[in-house]
N, C-alpha and C. Protein backbone atom coordinates (compact mmCIF):
# COMPACT_ATOMS: atom_id res chain seq x y z
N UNK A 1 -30.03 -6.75 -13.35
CA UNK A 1 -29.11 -5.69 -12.94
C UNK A 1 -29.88 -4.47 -12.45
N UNK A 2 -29.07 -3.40 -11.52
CA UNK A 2 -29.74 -2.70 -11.25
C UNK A 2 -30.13 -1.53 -12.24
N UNK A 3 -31.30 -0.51 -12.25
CA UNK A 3 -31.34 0.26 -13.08
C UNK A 3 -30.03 1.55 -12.79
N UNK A 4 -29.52 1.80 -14.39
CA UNK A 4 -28.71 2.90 -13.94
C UNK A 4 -29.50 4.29 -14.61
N UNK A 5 -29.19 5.44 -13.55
CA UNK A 5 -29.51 6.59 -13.34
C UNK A 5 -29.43 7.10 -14.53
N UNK A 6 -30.71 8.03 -14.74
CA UNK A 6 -30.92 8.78 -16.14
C UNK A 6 -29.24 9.65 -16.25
N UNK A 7 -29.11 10.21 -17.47
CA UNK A 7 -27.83 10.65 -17.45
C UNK A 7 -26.30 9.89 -17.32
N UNK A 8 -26.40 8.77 -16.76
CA UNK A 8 -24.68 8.52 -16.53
C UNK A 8 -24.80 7.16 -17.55
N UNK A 9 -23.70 6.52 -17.58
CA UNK A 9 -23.64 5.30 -18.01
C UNK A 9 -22.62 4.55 -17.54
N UNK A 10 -22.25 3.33 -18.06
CA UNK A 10 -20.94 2.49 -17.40
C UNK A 10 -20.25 2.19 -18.54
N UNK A 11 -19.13 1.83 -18.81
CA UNK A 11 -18.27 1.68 -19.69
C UNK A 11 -18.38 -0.04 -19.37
N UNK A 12 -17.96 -0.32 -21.21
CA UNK A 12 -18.28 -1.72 -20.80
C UNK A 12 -17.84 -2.66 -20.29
N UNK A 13 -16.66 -2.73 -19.36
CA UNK A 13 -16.03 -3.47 -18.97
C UNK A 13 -16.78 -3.64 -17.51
N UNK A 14 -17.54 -2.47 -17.02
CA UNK A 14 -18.32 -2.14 -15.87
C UNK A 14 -19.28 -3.00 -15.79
N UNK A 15 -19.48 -2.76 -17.17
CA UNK A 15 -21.27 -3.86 -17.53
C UNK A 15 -20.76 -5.02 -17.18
N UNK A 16 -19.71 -5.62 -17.63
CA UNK A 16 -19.64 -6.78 -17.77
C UNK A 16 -19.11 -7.38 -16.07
N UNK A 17 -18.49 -6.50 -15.37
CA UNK A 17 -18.65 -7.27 -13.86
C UNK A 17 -19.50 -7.01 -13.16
N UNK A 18 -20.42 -6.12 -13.48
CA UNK A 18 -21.96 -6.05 -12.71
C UNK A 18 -22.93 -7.16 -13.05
N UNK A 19 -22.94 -7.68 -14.53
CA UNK A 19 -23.55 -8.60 -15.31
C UNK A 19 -22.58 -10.15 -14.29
N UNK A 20 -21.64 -10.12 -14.48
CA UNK A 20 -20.74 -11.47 -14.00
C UNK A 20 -21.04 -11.52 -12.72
N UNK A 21 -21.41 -10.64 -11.47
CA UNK A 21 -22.15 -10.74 -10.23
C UNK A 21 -23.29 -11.10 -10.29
N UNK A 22 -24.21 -10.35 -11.15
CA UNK A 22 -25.60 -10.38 -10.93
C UNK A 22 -26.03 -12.15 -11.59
N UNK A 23 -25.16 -12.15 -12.29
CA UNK A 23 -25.26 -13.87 -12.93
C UNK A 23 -25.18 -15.09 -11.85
N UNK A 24 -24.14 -14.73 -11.42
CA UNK A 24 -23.44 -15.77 -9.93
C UNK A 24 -24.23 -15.45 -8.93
N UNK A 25 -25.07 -14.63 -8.78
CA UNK A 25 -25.77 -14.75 -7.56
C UNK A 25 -27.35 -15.05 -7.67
N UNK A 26 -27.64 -14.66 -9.09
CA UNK A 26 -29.40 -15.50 -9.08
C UNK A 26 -29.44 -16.62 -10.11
N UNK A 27 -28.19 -17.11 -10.64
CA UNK A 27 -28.62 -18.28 -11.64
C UNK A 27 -27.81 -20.22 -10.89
N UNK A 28 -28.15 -20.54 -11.51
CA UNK A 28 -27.86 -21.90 -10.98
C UNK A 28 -27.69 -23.35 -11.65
N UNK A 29 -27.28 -24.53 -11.14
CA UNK A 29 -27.40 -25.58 -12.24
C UNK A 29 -26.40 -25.17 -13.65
N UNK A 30 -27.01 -26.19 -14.56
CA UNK A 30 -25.73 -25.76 -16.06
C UNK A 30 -25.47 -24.48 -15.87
N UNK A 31 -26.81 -23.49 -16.04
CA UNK A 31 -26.76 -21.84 -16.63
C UNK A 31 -25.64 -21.43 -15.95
N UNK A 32 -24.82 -21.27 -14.37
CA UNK A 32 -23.85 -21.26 -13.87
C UNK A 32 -22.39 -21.16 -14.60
N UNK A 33 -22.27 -22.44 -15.30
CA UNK A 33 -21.00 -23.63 -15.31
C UNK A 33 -21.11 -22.46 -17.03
N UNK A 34 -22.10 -22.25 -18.07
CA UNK A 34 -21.95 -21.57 -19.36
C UNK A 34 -21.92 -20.57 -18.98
N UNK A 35 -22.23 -19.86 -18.44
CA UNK A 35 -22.13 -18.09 -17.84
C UNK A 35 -20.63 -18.32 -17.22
N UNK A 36 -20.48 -18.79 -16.68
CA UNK A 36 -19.09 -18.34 -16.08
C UNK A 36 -17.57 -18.57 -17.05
N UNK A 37 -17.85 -19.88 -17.99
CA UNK A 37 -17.10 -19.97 -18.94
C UNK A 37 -17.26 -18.97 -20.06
N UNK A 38 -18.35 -18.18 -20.85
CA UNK A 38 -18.46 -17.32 -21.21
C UNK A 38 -17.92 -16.06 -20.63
N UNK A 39 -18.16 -15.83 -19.53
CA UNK A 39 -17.65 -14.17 -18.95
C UNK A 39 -16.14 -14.55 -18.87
N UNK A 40 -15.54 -15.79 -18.57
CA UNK A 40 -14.14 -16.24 -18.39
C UNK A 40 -13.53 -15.68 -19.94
N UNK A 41 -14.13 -15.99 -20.77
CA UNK A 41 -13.35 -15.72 -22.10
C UNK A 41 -14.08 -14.13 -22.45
N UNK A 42 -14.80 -13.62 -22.30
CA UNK A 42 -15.19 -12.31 -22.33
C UNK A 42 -14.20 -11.37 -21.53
N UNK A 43 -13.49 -11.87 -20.24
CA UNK A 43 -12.96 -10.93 -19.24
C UNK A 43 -11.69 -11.42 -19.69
N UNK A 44 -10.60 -12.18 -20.51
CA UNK A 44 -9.45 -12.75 -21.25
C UNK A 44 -9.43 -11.82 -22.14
N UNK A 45 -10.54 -11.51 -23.50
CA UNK A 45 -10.68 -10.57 -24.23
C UNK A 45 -10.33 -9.18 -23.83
N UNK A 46 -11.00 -9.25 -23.03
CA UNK A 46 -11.01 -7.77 -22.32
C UNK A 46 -9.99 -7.44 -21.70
N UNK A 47 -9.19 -7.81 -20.82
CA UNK A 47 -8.54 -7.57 -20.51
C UNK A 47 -7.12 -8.03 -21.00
N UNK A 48 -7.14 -8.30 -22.56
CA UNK A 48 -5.91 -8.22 -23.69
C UNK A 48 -5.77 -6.88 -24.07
N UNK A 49 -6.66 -5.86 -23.44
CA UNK A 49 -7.03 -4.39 -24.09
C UNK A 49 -7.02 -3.12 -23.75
N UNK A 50 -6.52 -3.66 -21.89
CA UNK A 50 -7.03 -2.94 -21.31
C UNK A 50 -5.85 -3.21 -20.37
N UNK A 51 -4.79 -1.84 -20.46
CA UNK A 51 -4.08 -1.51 -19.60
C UNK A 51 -4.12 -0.82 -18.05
N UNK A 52 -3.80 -1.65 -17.20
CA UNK A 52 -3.78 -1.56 -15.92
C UNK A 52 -2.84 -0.54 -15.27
N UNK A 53 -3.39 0.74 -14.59
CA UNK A 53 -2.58 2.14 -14.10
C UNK A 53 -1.95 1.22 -12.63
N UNK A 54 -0.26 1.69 -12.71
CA UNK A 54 0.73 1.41 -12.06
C UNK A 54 -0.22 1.97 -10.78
N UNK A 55 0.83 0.98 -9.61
CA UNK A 55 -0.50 1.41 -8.12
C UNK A 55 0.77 2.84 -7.97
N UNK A 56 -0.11 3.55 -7.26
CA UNK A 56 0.43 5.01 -6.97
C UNK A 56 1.05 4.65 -4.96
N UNK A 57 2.08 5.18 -5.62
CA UNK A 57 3.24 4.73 -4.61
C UNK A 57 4.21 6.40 -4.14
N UNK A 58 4.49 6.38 -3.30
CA UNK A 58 5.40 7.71 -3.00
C UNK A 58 6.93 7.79 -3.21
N UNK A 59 7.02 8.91 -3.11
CA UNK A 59 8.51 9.57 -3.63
C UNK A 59 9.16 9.82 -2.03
N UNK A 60 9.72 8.68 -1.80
CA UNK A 60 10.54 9.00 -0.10
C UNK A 60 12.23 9.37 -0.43
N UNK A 61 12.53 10.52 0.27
CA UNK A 61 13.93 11.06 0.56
C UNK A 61 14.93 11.25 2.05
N UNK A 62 15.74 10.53 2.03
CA UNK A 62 16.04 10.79 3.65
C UNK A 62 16.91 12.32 3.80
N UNK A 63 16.38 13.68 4.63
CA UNK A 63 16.77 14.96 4.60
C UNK A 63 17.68 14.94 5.32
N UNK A 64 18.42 14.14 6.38
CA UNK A 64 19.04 14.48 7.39
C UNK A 64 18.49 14.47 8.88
N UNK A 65 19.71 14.19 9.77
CA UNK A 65 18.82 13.71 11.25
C UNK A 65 18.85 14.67 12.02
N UNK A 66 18.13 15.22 12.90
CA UNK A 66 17.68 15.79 13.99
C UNK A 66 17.75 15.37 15.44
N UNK A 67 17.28 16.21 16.33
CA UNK A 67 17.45 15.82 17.78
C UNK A 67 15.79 15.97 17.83
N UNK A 68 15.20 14.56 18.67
CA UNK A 68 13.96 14.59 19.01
C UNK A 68 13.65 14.22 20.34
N UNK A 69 12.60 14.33 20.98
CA UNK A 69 12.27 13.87 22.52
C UNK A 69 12.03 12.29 22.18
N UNK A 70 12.45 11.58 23.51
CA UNK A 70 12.32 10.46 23.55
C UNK A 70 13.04 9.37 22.30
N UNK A 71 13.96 10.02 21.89
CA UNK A 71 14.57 9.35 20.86
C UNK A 71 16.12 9.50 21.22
N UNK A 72 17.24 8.50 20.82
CA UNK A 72 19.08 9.30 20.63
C UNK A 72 18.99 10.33 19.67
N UNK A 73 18.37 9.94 18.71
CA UNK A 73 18.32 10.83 17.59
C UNK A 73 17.10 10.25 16.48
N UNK A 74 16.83 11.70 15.43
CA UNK A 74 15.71 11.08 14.51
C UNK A 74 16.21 10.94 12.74
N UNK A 75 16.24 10.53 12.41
CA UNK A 75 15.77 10.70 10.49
C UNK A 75 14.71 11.30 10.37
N UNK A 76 14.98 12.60 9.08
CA UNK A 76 14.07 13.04 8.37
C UNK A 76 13.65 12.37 7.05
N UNK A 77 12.55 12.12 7.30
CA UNK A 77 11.81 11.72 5.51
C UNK A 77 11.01 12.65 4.85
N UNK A 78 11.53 12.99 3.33
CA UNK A 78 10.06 13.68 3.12
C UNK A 78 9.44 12.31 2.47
N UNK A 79 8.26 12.50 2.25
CA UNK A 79 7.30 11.94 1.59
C UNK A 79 6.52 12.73 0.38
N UNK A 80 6.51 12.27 -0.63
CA UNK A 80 6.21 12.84 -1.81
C UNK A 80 5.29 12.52 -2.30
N UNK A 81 3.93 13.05 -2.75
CA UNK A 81 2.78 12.14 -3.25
C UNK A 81 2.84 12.77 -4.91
N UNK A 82 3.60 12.03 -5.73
CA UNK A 82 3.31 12.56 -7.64
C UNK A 82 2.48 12.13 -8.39
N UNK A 83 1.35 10.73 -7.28
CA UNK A 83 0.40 10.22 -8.05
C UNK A 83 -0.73 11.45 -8.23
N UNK A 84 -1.76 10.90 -8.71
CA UNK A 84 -2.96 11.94 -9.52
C UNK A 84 -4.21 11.32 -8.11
N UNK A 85 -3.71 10.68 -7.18
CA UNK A 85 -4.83 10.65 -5.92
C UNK A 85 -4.54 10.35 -4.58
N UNK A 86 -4.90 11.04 -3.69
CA UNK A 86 -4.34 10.98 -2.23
C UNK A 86 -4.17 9.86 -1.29
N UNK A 87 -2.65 10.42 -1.19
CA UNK A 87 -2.43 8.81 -0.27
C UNK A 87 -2.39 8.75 1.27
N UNK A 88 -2.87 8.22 1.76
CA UNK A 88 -3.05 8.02 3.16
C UNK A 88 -1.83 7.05 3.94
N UNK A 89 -1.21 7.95 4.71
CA UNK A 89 0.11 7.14 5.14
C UNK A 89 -0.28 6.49 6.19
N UNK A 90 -0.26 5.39 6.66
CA UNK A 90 -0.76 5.05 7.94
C UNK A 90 0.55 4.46 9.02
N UNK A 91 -0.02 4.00 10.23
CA UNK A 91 1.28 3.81 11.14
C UNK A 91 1.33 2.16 10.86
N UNK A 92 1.60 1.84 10.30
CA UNK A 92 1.38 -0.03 10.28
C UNK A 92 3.08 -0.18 9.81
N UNK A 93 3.03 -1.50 10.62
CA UNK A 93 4.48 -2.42 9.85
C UNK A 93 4.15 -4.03 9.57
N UNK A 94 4.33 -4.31 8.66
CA UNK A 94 4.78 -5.35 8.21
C UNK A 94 5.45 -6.84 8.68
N UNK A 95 4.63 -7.70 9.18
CA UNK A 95 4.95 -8.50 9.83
C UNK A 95 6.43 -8.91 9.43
N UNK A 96 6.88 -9.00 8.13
CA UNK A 96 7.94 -9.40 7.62
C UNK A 96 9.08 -9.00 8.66
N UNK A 97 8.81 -7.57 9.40
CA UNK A 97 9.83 -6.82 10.13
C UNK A 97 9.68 -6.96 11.49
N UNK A 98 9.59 -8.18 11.76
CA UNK A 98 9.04 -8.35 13.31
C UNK A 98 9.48 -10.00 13.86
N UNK A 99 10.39 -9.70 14.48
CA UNK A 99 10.73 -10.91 14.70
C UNK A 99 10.10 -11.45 16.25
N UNK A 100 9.69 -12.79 16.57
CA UNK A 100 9.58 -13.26 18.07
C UNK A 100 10.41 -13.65 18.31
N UNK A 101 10.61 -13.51 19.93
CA UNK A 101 11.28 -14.76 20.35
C UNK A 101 11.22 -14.99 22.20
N UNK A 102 10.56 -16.09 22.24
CA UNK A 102 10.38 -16.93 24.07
C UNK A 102 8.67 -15.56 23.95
N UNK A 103 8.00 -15.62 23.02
CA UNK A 103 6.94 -14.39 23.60
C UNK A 103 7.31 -13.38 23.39
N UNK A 104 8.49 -12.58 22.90
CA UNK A 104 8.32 -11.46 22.76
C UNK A 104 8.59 -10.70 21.51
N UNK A 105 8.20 -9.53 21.03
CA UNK A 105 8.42 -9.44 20.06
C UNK A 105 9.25 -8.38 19.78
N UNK A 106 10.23 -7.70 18.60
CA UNK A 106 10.99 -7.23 17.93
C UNK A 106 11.03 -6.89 16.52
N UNK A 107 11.67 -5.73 16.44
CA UNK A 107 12.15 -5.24 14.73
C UNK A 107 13.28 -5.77 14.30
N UNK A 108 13.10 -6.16 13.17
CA UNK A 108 14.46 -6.64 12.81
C UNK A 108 15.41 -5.90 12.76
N UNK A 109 16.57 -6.42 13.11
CA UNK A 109 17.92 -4.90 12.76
C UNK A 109 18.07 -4.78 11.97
N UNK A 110 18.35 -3.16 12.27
CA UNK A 110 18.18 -2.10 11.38
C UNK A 110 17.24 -1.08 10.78
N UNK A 111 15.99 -2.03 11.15
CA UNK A 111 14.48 -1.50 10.95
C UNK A 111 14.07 -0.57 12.03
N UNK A 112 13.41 0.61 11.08
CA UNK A 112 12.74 1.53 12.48
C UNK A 112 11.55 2.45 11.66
N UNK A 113 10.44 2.04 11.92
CA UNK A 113 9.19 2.56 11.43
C UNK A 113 8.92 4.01 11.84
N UNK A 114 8.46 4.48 11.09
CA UNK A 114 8.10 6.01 11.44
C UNK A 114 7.15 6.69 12.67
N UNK A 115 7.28 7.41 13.21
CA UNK A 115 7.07 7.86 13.89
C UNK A 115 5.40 8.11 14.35
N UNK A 116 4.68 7.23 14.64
CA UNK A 116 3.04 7.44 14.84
C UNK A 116 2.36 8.47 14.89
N UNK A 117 2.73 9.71 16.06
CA UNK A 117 2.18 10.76 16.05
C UNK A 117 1.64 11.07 14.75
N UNK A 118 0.63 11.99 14.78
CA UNK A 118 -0.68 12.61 13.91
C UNK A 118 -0.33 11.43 12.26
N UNK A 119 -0.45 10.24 12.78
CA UNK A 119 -0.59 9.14 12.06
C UNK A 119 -2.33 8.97 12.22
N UNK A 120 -3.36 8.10 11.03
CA UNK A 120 -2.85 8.71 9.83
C UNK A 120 -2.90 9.96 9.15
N UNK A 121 -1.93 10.08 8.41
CA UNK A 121 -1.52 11.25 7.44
C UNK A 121 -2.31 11.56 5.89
N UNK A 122 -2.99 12.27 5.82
CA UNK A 122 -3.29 12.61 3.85
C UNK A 122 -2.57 13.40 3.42
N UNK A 123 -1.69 12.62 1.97
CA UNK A 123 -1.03 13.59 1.44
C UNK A 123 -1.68 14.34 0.06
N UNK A 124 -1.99 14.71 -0.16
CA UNK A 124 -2.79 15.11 -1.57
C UNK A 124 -1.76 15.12 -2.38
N UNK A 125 -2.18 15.14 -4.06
CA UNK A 125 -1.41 14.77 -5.00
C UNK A 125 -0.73 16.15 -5.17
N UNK A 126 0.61 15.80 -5.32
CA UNK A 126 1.69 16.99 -5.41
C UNK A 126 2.23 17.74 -4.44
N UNK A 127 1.68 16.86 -2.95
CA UNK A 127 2.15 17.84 -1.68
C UNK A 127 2.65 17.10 -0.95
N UNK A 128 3.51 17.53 -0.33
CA UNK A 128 4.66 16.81 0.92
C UNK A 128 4.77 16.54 2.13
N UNK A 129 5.24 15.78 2.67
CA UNK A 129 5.16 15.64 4.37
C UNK A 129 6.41 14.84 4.83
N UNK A 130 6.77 15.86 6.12
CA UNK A 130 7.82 15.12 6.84
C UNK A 130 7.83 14.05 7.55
N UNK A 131 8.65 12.94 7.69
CA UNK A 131 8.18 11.77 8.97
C UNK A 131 9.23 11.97 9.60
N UNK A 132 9.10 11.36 10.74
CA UNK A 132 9.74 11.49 12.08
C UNK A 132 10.50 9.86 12.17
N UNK A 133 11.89 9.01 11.79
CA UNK A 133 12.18 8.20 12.02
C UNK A 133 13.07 7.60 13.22
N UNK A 134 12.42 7.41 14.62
CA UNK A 134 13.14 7.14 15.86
C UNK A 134 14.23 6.08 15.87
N UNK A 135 15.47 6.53 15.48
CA UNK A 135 16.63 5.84 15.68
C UNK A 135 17.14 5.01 16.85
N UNK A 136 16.76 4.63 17.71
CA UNK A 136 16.74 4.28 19.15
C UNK A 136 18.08 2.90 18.91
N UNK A 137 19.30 2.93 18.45
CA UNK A 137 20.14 1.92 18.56
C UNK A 137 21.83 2.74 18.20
N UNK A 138 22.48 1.96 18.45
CA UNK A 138 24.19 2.56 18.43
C UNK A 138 24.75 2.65 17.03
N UNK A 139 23.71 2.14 15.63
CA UNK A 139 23.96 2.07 14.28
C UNK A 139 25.15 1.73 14.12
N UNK A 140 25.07 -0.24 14.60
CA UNK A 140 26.10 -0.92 14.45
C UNK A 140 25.55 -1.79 12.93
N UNK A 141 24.05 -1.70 13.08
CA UNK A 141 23.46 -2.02 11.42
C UNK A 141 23.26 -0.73 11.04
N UNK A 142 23.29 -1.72 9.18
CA UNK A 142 22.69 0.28 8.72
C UNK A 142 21.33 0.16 8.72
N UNK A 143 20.60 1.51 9.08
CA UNK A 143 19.02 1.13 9.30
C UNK A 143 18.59 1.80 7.96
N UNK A 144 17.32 1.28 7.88
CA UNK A 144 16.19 1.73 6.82
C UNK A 144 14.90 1.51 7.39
N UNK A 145 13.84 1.95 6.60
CA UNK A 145 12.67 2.37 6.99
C UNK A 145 11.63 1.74 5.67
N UNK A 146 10.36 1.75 6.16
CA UNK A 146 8.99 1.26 5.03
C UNK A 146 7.93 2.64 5.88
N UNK A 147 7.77 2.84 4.38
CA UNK A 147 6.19 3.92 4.57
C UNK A 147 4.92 3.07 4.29
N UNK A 148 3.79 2.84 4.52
CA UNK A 148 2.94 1.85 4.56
C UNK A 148 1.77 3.24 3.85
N UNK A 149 1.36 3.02 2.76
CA UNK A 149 0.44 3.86 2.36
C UNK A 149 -0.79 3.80 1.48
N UNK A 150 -2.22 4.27 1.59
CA UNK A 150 -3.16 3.15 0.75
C UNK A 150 -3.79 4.40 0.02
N UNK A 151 -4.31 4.15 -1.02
CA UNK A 151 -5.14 5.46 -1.77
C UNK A 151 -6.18 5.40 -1.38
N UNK A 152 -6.49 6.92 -1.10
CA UNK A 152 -7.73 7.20 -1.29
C UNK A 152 -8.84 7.10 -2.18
N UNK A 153 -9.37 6.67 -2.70
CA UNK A 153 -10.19 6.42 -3.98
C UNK A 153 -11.64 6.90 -3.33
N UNK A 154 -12.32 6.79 -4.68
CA UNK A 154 -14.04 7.11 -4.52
C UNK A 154 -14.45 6.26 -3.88
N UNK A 155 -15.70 5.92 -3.38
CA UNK A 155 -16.62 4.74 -3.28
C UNK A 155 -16.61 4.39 -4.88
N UNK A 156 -16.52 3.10 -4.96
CA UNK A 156 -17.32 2.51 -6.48
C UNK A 156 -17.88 1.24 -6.38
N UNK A 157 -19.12 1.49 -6.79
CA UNK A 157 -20.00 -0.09 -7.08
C UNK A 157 -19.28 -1.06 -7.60
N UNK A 158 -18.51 -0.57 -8.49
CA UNK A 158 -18.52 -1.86 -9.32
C UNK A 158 -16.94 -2.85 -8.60
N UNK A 159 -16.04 -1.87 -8.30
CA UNK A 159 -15.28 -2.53 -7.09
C UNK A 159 -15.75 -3.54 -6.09
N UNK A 160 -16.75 -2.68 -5.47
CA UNK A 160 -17.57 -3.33 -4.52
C UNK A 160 -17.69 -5.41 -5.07
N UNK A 161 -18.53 -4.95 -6.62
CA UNK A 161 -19.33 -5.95 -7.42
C UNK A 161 -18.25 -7.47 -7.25
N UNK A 162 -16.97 -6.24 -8.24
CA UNK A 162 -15.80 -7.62 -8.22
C UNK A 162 -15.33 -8.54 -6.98
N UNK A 163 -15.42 -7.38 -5.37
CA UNK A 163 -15.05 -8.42 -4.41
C UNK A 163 -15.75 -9.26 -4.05
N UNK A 164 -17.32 -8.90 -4.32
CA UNK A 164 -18.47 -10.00 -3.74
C UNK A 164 -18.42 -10.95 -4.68
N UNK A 165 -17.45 -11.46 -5.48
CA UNK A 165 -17.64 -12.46 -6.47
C UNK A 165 -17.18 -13.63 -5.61
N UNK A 166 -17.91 -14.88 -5.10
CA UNK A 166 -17.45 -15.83 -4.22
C UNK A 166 -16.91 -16.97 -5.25
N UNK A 167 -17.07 -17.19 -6.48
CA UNK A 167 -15.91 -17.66 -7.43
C UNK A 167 -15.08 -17.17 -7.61
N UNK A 168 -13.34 -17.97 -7.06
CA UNK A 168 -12.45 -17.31 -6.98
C UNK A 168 -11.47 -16.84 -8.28
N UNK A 169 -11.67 -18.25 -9.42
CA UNK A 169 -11.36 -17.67 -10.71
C UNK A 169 -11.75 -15.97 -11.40
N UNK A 170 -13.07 -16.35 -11.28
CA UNK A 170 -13.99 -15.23 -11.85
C UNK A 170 -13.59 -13.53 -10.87
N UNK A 171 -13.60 -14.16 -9.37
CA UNK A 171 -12.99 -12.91 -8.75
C UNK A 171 -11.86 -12.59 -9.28
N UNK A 172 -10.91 -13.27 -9.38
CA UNK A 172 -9.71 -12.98 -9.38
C UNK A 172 -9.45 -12.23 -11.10
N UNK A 173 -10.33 -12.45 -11.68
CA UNK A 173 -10.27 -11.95 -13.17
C UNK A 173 -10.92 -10.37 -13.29
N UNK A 174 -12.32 -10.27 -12.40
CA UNK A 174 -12.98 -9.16 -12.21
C UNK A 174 -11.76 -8.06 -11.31
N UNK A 175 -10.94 -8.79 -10.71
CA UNK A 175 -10.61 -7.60 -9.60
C UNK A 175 -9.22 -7.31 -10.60
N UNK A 176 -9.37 -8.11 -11.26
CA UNK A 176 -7.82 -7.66 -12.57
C UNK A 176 -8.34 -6.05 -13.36
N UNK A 177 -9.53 -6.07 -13.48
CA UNK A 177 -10.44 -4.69 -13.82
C UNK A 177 -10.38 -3.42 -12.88
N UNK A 178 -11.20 -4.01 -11.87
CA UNK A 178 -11.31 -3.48 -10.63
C UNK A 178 -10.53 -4.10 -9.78
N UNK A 179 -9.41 -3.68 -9.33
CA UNK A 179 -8.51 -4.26 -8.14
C UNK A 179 -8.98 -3.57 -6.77
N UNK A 180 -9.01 -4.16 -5.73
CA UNK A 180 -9.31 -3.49 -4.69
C UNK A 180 -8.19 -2.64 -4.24
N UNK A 181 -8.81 -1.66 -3.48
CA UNK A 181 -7.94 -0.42 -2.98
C UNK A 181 -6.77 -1.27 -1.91
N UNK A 182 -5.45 -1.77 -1.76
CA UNK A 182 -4.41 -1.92 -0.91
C UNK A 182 -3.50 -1.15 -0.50
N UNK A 183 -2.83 -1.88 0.97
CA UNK A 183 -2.07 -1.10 1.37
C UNK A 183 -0.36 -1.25 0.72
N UNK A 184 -0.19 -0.56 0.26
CA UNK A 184 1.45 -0.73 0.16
C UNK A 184 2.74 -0.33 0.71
N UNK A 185 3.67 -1.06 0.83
CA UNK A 185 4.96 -0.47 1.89
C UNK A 185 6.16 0.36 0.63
N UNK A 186 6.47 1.54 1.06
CA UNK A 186 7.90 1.92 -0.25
C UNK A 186 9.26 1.73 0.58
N UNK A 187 10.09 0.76 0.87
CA UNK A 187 11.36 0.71 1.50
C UNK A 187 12.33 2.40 0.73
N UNK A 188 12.98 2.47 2.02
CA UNK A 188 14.16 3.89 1.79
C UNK A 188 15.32 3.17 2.80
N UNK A 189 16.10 3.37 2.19
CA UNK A 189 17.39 2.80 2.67
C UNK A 189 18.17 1.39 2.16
N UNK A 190 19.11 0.89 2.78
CA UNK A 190 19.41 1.43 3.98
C UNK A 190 20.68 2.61 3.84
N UNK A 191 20.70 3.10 5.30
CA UNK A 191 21.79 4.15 5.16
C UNK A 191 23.00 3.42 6.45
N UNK A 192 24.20 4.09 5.85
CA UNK A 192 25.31 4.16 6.55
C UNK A 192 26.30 4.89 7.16
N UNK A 193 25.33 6.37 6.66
CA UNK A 193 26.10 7.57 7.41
C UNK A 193 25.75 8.16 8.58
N UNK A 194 26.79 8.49 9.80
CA UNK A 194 26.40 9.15 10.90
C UNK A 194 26.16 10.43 11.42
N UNK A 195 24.97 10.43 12.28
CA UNK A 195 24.53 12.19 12.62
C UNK A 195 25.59 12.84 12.80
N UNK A 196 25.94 13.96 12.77
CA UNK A 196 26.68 15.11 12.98
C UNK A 196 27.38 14.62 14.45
N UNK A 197 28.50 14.97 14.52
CA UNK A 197 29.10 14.80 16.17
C UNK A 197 29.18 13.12 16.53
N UNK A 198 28.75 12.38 15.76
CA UNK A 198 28.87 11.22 15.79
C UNK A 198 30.00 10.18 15.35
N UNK A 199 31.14 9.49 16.31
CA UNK A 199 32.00 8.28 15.73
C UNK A 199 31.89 7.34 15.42
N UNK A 200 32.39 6.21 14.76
CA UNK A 200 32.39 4.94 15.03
C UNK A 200 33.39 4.53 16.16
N UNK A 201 33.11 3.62 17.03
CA UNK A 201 34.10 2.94 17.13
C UNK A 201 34.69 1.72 17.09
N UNK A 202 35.90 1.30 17.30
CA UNK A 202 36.50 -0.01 17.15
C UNK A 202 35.35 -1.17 17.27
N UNK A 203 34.57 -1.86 18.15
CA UNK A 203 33.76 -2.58 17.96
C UNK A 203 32.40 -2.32 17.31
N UNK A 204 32.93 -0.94 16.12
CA UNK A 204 31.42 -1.33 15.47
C UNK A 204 30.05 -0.33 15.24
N UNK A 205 30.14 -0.22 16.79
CA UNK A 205 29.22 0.35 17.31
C UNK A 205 29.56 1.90 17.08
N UNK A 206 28.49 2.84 17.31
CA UNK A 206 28.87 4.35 17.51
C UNK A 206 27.80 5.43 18.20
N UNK A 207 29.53 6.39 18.75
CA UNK A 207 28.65 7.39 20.07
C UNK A 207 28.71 8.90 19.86
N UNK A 208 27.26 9.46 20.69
CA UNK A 208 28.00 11.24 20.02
C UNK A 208 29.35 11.77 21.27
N UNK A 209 29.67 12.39 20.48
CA UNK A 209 30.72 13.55 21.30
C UNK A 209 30.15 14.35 21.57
């Protein structure tokens, strides 16, 4: 293992996936097949003990719609960050919300992703931001929206350690410790109420006055 720096130390669960890398990558033959069944029941232990912090996710509110360029009309979102580390909103969607068809592609109805401009966004913990949601249809579905957002975290070795584990058991147990940093989507909606000055009419569909 590598030497660690006068002054700091690692907690031992640290040791033990720096030790479970450094094992898998210079030993071989039996020593392998007992090291890995050992750290297997060492990282079972361990992690009977060791509670895992909920992923930090945002607080989305729809404020009411607006008039925007290049849009019929917009949704306001705030975005709320109450976790304890900064989340980075990015412009991405979710294949789930994308339909083909003959080559081309589409959002599913009702779906309408936020607005790209000064995408991506940092929200720091406890501070807010508006999104811009381009309504571009007659809201004959009710639409809703996904915020796509990933934390900011430190650099950390030992993160690092758990993904380079090319045993996928053993990875998959190390990154139960150390999980890698992901992106996550928070759905808001759907809604069914119309902008200001806005009807329904008979087929469904609806227009402003």
């Amino acid at each position: 293992m590598k030497p660690i720096p006068a002054g700091s130390a690692l907690e031992p669960r640290g040791l033990l996936v720096e030790f479970l890398a450094t094992c898998y990558r210079t030993a071989s033959g039996k020593f392998v097949l007992i090291a890995a069944a050992l750290l297997f029941i060492l990282l079972v232990g361990l992690m009977s003990r060791t509670s895992r912090a909920p992923r930090p996710l945002p607080g989305l509110t729809f404020l009411g719609y607006t008039n925007q360029p290049f849009t019929v009309v917009a949704a306001l979102v705030l975005v709320t960050n109450g976790s304890g580390v900064p989340l980075k909103i990015l412009p991405l969607t979710r294949s789930a919300n994308v339909l083909e068809t003959n080559g081309e592609y589409f959002l599913v109805p009702g779906y309408s992703s936020p607005w790209p401009e000064g995408m991506p966004r940092l929200v720091q913990p406890g501070q807010t931001t508006v999104l811009d949601i381009h309504l571009n249809f007659d809201f004959r579905e009710p639409w809703w929206t996904e915020v796509a957002t990933r934390p900011q975290l430190r650099p950390s070795r030992l993160r690092d350690y758990a993904a380079s584990i090319r045993q996928p058991t053993l990875r998959r147990w190390a990154q139960r410790l150390y999980p890698p940093v992901e992106t996550t989507w928070t759905k808001l909606g759907p809604f069914t109420n119309l902008p200001p000055g806005w009807v329904r009419l008979r087929d469904g569909s609806a227009r402003r006055f």
